[in-house]
C-alpha atoms as a PDB file:
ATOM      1  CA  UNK A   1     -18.519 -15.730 -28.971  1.00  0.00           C
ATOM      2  CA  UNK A   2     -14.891 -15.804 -27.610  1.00  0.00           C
ATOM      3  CA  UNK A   3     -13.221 -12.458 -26.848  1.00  0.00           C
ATOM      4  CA  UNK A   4     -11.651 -10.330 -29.512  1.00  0.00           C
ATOM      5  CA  UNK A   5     -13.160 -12.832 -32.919  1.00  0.00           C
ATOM      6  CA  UNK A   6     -12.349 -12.213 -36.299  1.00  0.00           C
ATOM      7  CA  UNK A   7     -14.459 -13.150 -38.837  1.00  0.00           C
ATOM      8  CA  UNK A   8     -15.245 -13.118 -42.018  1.00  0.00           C
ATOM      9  CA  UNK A   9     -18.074 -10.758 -43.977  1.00  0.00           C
ATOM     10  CA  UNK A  10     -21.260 -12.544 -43.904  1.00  0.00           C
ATOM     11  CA  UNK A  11     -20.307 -14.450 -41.109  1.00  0.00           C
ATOM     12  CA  UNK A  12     -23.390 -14.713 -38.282  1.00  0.00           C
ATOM     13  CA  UNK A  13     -22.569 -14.501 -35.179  1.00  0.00           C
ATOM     14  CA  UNK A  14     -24.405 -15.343 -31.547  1.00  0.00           C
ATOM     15  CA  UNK A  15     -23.868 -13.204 -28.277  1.00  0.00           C
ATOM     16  CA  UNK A  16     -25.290 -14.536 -25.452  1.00  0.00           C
ATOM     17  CA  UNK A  17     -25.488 -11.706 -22.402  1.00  0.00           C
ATOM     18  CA  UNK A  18     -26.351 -13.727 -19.131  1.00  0.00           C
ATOM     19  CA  UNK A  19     -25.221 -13.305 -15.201  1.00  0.00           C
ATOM     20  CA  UNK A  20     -25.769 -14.823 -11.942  1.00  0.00           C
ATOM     21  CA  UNK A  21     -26.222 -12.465  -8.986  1.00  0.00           C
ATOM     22  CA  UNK A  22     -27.382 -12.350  -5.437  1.00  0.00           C
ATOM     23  CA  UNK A  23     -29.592 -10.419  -5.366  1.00  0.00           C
ATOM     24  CA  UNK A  24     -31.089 -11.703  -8.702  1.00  0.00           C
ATOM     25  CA  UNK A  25     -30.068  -9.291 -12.175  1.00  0.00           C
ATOM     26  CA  UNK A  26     -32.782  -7.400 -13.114  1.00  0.00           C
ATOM     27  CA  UNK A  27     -31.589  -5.867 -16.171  1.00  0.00           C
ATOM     28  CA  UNK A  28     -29.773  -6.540 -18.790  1.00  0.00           C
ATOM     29  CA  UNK A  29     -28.450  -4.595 -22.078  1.00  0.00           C
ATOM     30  CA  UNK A  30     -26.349  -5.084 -25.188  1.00  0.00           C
ATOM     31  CA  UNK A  31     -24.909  -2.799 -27.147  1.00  0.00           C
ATOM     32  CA  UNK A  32     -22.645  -2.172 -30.347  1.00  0.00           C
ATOM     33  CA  UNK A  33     -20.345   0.353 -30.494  1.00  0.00           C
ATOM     34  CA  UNK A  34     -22.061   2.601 -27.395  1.00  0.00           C
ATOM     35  CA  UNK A  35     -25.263   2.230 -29.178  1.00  0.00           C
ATOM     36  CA  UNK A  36     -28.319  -0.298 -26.893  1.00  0.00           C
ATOM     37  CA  UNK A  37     -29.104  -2.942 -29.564  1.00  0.00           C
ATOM     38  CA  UNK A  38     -31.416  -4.583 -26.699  1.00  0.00           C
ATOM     39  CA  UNK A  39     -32.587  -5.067 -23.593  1.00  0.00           C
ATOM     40  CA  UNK A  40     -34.374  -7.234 -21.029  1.00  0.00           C
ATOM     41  CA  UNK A  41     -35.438  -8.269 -17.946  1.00  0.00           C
ATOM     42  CA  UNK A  42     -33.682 -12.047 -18.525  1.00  0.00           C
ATOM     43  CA  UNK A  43     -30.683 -12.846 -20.416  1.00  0.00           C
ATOM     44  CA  UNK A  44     -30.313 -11.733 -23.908  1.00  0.00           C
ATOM     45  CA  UNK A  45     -29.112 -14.133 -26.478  1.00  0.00           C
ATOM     46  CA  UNK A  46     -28.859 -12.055 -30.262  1.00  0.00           C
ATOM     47  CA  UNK A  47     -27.393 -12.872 -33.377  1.00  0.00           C
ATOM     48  CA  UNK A  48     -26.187 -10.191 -35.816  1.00  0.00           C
ATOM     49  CA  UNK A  49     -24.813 -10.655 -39.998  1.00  0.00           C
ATOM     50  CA  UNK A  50     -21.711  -9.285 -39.916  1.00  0.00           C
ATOM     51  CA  UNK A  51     -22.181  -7.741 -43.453  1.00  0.00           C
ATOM     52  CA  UNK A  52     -19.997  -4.874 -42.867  1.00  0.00           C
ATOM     53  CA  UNK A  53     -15.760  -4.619 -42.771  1.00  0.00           C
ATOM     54  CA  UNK A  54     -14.482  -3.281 -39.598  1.00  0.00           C
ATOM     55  CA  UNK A  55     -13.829  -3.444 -35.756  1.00  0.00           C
ATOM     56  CA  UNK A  56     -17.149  -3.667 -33.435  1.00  0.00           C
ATOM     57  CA  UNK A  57     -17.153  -3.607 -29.853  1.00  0.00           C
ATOM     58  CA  UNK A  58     -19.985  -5.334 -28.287  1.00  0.00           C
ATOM     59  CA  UNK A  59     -20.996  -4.648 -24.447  1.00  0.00           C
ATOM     60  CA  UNK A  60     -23.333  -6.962 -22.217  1.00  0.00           C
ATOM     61  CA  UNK A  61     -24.466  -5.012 -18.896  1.00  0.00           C
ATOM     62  CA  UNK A  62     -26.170  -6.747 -16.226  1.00  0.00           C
ATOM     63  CA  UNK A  63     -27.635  -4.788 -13.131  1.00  0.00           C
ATOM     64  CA  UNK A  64     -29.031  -5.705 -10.008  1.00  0.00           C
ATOM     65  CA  UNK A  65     -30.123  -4.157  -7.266  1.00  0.00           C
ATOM     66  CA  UNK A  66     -26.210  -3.475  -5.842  1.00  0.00           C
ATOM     67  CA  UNK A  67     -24.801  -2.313  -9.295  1.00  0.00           C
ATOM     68  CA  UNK A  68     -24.174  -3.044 -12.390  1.00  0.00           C
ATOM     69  CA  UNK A  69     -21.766  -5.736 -13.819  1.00  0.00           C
ATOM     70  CA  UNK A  70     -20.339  -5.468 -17.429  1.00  0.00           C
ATOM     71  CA  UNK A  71     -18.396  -7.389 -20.035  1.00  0.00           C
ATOM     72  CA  UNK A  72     -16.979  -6.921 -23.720  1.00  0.00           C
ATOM     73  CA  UNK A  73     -15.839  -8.223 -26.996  1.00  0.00           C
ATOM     74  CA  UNK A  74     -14.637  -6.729 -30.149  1.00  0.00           C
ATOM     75  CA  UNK A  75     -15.303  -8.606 -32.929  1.00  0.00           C
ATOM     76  CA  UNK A  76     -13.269  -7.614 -36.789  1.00  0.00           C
ATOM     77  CA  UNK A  77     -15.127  -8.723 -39.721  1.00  0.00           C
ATOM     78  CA  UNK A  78     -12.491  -9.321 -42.402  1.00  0.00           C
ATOM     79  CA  UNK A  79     -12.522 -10.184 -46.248  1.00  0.00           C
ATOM     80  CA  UNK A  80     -15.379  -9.523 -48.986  1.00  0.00           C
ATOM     81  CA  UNK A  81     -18.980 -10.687 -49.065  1.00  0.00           C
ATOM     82  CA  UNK A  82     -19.571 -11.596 -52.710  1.00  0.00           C
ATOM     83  CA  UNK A  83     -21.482 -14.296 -54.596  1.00  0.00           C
ATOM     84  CA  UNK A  84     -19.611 -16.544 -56.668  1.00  0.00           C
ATOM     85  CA  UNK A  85     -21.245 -18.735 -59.948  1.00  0.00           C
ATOM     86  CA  UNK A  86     -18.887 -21.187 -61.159  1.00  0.00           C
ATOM     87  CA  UNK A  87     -20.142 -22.319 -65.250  1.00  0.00           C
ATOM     88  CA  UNK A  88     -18.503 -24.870 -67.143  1.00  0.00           C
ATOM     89  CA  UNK A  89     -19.193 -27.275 -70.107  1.00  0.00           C
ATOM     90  CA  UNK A  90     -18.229 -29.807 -71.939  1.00  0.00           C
ATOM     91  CA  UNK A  91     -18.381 -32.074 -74.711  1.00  0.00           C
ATOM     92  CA  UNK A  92     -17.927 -35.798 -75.098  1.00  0.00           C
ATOM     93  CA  UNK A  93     -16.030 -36.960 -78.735  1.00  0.00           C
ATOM     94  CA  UNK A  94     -17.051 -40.166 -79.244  1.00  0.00           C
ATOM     95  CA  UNK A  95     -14.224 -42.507 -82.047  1.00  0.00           C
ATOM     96  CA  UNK A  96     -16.071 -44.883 -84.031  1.00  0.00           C
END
């Protein structure tokens, strides 16, 4: 997901939370809004339905054994989620 998305509700979308290092990550988190959604000891690659209106700011964290590295994205989940049935008819005249 590119940097600062807006999208629209219902919309799924992918983050994939990966680093290279020397020495080697070890850890690494993701979170929404300050709150871990998940961790791991390889990369992390999580998609979320973005059922709710609003601004979100998602964090990936990486850590190795020197410190920790860390990037973010705020996505903004626009418009309504709704279900829409379409019903028409017709009728045929036939002239004799």
């Amino acid at each position: 997901m590119a940097s600062d998305s807006t999208v629209c509700r219902g919309t799924v979308v992918s983050f994939n939370c990966s680093a290279d290092g020397n020495p080697v990550v070890h850890t690494y988190e993701l979170s929404q809004d300050d709150t871990l959604v998940t961790s791991s000891n390889s990369s992390i690659v999580w998609s979320k339905n973005m059922t709710t209106g609003g601004k979100f700011v998602f964090k990936c964290v990486a850590n190795n054994t020197l410190g920790t590295a860390m990037s973010t994205t705020s996505v903004t989940v626009n418009g309504k989620y709704f279900f829409l049935s379409v019903k028409y008819s017709y009728s045929v005249v036939t002239c004799s």
